[in-house]
N, C-alpha and C. Protein backbone atom coordinates (compact mmCIF):
# COMPACT_ATOMS: atom_id res chain seq x y z
N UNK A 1 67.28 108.77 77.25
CA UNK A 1 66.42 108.77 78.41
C UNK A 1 65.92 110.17 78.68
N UNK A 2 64.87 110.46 78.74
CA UNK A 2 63.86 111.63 79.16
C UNK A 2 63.48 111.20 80.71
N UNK A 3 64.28 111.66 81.26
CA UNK A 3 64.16 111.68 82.93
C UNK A 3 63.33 112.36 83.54
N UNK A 4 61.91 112.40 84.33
CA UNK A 4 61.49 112.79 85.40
C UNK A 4 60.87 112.49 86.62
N UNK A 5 60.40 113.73 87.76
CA UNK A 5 60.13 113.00 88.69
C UNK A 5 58.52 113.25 88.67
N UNK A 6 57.66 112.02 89.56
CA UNK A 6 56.35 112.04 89.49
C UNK A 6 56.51 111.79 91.16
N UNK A 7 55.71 112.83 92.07
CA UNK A 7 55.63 112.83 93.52
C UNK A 7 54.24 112.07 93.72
N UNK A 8 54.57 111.21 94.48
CA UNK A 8 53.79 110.40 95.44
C UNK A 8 53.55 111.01 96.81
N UNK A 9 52.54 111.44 97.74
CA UNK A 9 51.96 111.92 98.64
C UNK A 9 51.37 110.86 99.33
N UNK A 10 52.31 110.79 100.71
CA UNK A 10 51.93 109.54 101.65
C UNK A 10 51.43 110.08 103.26
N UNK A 11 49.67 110.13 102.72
CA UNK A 11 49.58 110.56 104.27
C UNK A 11 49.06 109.50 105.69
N UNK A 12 50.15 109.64 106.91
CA UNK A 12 50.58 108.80 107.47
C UNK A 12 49.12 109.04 108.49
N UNK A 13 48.45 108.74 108.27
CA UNK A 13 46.95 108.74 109.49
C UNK A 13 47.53 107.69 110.73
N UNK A 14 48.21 106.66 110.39
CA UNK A 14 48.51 105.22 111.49
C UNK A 14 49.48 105.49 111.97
N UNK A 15 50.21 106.48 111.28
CA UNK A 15 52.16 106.45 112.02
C UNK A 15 52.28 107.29 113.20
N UNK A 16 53.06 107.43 113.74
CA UNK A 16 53.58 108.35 114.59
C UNK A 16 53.49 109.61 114.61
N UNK A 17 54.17 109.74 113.35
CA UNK A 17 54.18 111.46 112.86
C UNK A 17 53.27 112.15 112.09
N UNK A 18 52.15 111.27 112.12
CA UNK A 18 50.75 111.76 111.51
C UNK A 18 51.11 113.06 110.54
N UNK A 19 52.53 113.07 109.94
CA UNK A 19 52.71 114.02 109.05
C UNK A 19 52.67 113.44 107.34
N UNK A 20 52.69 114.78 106.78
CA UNK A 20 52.70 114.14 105.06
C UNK A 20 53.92 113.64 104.45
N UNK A 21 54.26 112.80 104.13
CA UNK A 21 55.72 112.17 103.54
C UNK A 21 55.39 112.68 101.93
N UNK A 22 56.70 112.92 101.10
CA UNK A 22 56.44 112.99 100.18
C UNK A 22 57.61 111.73 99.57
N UNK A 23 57.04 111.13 98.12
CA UNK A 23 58.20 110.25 97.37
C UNK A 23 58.29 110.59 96.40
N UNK A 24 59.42 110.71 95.87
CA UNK A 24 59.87 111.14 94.61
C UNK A 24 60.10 109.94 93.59
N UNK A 25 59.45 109.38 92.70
CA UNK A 25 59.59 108.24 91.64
C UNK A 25 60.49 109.04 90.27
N UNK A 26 61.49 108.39 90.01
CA UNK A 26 62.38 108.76 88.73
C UNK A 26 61.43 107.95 87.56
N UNK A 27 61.13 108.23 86.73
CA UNK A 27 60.44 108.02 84.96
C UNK A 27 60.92 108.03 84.20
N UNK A 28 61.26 107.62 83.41
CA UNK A 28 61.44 107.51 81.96
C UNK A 28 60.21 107.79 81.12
N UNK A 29 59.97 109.11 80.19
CA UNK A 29 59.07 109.41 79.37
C UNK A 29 59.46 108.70 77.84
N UNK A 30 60.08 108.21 78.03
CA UNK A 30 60.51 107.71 76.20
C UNK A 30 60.01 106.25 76.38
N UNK A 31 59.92 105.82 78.09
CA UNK A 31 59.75 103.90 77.69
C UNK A 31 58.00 104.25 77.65
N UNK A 32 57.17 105.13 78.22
CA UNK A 32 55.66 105.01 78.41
C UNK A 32 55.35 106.61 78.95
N UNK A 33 53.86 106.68 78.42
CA UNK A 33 53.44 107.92 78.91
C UNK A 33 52.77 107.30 80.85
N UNK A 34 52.47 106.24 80.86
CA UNK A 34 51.82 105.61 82.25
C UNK A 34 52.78 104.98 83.53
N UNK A 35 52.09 105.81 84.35
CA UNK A 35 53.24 105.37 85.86
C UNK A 35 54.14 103.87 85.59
N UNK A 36 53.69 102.79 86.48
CA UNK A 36 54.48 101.90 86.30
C UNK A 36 55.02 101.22 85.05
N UNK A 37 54.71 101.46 83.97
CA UNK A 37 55.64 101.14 82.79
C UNK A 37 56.62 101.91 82.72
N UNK A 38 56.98 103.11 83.06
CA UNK A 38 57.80 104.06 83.01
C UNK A 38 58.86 104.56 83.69
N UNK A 39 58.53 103.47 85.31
CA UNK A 39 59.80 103.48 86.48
C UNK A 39 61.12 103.31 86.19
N UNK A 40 61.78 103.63 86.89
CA UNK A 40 63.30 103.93 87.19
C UNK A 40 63.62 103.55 88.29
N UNK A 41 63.67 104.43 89.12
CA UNK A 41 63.89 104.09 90.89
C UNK A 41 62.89 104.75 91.21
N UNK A 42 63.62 104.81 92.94
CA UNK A 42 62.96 106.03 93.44
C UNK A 42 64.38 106.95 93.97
N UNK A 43 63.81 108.30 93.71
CA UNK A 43 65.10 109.29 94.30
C UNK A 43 65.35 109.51 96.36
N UNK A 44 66.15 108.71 96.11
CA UNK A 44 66.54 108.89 97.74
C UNK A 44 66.68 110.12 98.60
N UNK A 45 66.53 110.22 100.17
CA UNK A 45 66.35 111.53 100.68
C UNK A 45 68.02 111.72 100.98
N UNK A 46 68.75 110.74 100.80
CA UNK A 46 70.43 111.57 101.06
C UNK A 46 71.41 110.85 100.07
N UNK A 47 71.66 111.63 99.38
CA UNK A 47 72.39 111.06 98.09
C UNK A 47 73.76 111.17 98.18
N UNK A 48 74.70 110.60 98.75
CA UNK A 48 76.05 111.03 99.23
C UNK A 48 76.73 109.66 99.01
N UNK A 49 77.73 109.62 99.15
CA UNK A 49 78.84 108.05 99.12
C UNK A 49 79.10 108.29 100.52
N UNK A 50 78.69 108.09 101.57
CA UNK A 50 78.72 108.31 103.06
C UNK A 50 77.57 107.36 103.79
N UNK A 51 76.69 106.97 102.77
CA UNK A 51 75.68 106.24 103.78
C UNK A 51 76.48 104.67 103.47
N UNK A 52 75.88 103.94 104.42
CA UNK A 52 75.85 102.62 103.90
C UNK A 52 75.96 101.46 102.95
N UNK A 53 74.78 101.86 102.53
CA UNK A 53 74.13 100.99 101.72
C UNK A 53 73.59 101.77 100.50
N UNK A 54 74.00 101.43 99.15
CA UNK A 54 74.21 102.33 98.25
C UNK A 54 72.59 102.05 97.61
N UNK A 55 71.93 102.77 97.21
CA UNK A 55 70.75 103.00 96.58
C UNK A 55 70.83 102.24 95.66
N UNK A 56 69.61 102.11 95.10
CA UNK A 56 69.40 101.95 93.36
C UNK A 56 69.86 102.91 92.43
N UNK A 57 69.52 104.03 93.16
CA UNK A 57 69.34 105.57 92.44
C UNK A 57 71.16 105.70 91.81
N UNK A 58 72.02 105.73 93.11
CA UNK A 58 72.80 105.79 92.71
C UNK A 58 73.59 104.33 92.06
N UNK A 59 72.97 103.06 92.07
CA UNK A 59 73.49 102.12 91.33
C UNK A 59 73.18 102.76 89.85
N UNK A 60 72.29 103.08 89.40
CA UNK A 60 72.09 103.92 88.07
C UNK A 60 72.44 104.52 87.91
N UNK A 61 72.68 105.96 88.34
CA UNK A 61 73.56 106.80 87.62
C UNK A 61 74.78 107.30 88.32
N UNK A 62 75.61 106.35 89.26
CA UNK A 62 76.84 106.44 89.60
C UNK A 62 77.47 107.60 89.81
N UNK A 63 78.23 108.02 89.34
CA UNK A 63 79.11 109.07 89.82
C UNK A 63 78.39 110.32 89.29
N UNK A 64 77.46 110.39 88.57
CA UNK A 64 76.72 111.57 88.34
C UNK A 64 75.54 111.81 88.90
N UNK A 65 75.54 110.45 89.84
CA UNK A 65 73.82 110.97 91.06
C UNK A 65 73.51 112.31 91.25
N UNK A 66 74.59 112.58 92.19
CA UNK A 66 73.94 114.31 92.83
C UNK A 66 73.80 115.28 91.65
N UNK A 67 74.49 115.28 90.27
CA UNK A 67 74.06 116.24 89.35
C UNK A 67 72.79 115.79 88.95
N UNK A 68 72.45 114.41 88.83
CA UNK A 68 71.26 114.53 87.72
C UNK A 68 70.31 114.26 88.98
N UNK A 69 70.48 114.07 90.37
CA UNK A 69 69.15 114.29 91.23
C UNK A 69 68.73 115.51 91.09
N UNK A 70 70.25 116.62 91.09
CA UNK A 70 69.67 118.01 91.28
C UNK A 70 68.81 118.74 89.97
N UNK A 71 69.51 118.45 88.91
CA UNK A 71 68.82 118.71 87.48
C UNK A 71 67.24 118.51 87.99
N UNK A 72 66.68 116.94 88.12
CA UNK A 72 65.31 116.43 88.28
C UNK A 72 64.52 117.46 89.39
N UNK A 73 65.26 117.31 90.56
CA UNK A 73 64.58 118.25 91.27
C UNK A 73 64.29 119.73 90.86
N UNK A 74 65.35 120.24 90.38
CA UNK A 74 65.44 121.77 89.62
C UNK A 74 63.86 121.93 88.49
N UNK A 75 64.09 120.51 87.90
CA UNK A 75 63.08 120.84 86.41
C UNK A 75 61.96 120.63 87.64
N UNK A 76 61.73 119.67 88.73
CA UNK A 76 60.37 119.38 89.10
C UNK A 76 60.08 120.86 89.84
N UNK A 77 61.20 121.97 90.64
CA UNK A 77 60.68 122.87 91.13
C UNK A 77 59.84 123.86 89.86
N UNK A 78 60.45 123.92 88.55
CA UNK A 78 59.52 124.78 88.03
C UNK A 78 58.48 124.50 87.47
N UNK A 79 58.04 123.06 87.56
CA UNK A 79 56.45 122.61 87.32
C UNK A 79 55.57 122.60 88.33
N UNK A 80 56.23 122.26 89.43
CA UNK A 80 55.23 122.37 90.29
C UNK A 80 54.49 123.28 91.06
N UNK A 81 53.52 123.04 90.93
CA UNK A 81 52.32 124.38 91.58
C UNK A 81 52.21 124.08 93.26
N UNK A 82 51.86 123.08 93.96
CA UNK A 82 51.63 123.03 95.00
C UNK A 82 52.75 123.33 96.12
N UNK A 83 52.39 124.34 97.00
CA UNK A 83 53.59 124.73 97.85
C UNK A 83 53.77 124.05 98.62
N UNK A 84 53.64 122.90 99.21
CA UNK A 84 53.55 122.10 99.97
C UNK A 84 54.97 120.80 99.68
N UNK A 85 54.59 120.94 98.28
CA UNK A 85 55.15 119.98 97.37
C UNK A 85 56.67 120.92 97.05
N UNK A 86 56.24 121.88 96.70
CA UNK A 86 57.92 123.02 96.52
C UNK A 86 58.85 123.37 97.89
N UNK A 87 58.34 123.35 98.87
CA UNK A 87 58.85 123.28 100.17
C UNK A 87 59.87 121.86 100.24
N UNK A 88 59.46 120.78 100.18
CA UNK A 88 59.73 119.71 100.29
C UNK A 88 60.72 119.17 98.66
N UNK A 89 60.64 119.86 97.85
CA UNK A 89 61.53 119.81 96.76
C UNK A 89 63.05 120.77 97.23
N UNK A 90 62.48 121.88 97.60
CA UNK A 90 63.72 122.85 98.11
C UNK A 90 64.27 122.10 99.31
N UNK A 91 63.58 120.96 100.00
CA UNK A 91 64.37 121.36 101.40
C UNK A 91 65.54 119.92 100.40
N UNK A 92 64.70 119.09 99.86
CA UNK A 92 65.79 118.09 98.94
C UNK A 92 67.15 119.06 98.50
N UNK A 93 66.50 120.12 98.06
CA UNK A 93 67.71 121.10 97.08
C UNK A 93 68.55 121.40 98.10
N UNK A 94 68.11 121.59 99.20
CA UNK A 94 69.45 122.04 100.55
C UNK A 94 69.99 120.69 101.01
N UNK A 95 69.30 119.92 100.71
CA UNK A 95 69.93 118.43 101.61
C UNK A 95 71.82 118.01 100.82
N UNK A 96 71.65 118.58 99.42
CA UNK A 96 72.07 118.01 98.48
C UNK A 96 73.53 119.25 98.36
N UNK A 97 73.47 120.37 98.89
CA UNK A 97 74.51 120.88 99.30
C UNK A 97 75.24 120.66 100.04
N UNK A 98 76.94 120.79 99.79
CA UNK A 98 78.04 120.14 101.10
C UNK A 98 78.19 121.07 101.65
N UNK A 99 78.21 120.76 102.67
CA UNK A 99 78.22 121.29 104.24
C UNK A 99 79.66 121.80 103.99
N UNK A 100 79.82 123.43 104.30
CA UNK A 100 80.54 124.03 104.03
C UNK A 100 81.77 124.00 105.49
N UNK A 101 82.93 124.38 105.43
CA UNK A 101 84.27 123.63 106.20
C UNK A 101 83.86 124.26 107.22
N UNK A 102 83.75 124.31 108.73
CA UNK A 102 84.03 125.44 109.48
C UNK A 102 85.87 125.53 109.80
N UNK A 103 85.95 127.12 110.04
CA UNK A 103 87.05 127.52 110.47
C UNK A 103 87.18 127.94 111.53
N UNK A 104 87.92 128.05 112.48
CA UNK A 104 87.87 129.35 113.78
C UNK A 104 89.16 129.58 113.93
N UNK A 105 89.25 130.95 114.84
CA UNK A 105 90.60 131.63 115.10
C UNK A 105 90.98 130.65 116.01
N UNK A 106 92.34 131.04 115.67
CA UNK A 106 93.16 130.26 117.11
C UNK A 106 93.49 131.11 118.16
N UNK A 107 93.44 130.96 119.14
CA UNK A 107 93.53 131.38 120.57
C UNK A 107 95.22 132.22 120.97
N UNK A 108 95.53 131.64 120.36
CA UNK A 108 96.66 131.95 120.28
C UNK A 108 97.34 132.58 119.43
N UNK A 109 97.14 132.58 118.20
CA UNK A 109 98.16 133.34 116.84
C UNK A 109 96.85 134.23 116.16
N UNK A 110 95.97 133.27 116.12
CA UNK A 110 94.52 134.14 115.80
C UNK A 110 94.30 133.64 113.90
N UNK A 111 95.65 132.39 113.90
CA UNK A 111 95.25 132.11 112.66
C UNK A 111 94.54 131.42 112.49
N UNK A 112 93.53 130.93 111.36
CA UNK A 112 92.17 130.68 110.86
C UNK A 112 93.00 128.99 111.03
N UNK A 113 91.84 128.03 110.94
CA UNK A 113 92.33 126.34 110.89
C UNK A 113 91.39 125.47 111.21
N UNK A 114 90.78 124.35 110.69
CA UNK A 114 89.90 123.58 110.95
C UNK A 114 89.94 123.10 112.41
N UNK A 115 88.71 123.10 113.40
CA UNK A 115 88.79 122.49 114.97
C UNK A 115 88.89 121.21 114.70
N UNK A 116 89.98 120.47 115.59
CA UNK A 116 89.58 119.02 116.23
C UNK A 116 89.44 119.38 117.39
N UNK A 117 88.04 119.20 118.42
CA UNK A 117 88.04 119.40 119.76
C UNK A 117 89.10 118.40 120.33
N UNK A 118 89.49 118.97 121.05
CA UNK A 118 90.38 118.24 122.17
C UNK A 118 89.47 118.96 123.65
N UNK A 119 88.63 117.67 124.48
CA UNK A 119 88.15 118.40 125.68
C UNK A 119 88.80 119.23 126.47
N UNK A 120 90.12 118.11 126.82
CA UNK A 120 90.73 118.68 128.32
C UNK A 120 91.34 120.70 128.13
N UNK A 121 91.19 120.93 126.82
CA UNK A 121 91.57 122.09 126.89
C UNK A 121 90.08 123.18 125.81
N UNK A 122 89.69 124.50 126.93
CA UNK A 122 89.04 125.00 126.61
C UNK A 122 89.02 126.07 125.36
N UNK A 123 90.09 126.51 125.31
CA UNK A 123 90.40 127.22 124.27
C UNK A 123 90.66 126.58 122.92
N UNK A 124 90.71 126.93 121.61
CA UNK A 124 90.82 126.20 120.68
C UNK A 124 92.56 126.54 119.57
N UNK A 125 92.92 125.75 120.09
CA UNK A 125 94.71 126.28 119.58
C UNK A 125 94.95 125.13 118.51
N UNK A 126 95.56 125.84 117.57
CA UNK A 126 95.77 125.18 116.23
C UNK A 126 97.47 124.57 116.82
N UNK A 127 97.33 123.61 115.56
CA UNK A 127 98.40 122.37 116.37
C UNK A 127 99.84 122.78 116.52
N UNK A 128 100.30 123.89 116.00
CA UNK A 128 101.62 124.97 115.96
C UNK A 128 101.56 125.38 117.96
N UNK A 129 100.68 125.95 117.78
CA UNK A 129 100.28 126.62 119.29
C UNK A 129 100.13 125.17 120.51
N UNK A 130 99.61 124.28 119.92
CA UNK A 130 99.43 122.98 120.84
C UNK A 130 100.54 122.88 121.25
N UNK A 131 101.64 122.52 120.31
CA UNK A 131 102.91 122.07 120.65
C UNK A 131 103.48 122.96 121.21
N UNK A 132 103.62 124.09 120.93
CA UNK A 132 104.38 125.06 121.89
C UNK A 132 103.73 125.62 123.67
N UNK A 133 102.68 125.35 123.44
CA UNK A 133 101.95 125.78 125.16
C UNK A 133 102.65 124.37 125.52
N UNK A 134 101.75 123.49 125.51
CA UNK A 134 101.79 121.62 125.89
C UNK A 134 102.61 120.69 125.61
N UNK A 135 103.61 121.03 124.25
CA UNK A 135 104.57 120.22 124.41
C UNK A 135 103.97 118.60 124.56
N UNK A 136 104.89 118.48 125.42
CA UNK A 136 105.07 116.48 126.35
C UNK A 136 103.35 116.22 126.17
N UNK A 137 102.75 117.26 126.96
CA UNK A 137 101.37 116.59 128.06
C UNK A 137 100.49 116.07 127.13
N UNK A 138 100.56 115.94 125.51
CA UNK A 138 99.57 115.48 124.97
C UNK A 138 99.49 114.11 124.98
């Protein structure tokens, strides 16, 4: 399979957001040189095992979606000329990065530890420090 993407430009004159949508169609260059003989899917705007309802995209290439979306997008950023069109390829390229852990100090020892907010208390105390201020009251 010779994988690429061919962008579709959908401008919304009737919609709401009277903005430009772009679609990304996956190809196969080995089944045809011409659009619809040559389909695949289409590449989805959030490629994760977190949504719902699982794509086509990733019914096809399964556990290697996010590498070979990013490959496609990668090869389509260095063909493409229109900035309009590279904006909207890059912002895909950021969509497709994991959201990196946050950490914060603790209030108390000042050691580093993932937040679970707990409202009733304003400060943010890692669960060592919970138990020793609060004890019982949780």
């Amino acid at each position: 399979m010779k994988l690429s993407l061919l962008v579709c430009r959908n401008d919304n004159v009737k919609d709401y957001s009277l903005g430009k949508r772009f679609r990304f169609a996956v190809v196969d260059l080995d089944k045809s040189k011409s659009y619809p003989a040559n389909f695949v899917c289409m590449l989805p705007t959030q490629i994760s095992g977190k949504t719902r309802l699982v794509s086509i995209f990733m019914q096809v290439f399964g556990d290697k979606s996010t590498e070979q979306a990013r490959a496609l997008l990668n090869k389509a950023l260095e063909t493409e000329e229109e900035p309009e069109v590279k904006a909207e390829i890059e912002k895909r390229l950021r969509m497709l990065e994991p959201e990196p852990v946050s950490q914060i100090n603790c209030s108390g020892c000042g050691k580093l530890f993932q937040p679970q907010r707990v409202r009733k208390y304003q400060q943010n105390f890692c669960e060592e420090c919970m138990k020793k201020k609060f004890g019982s009251r949780e």
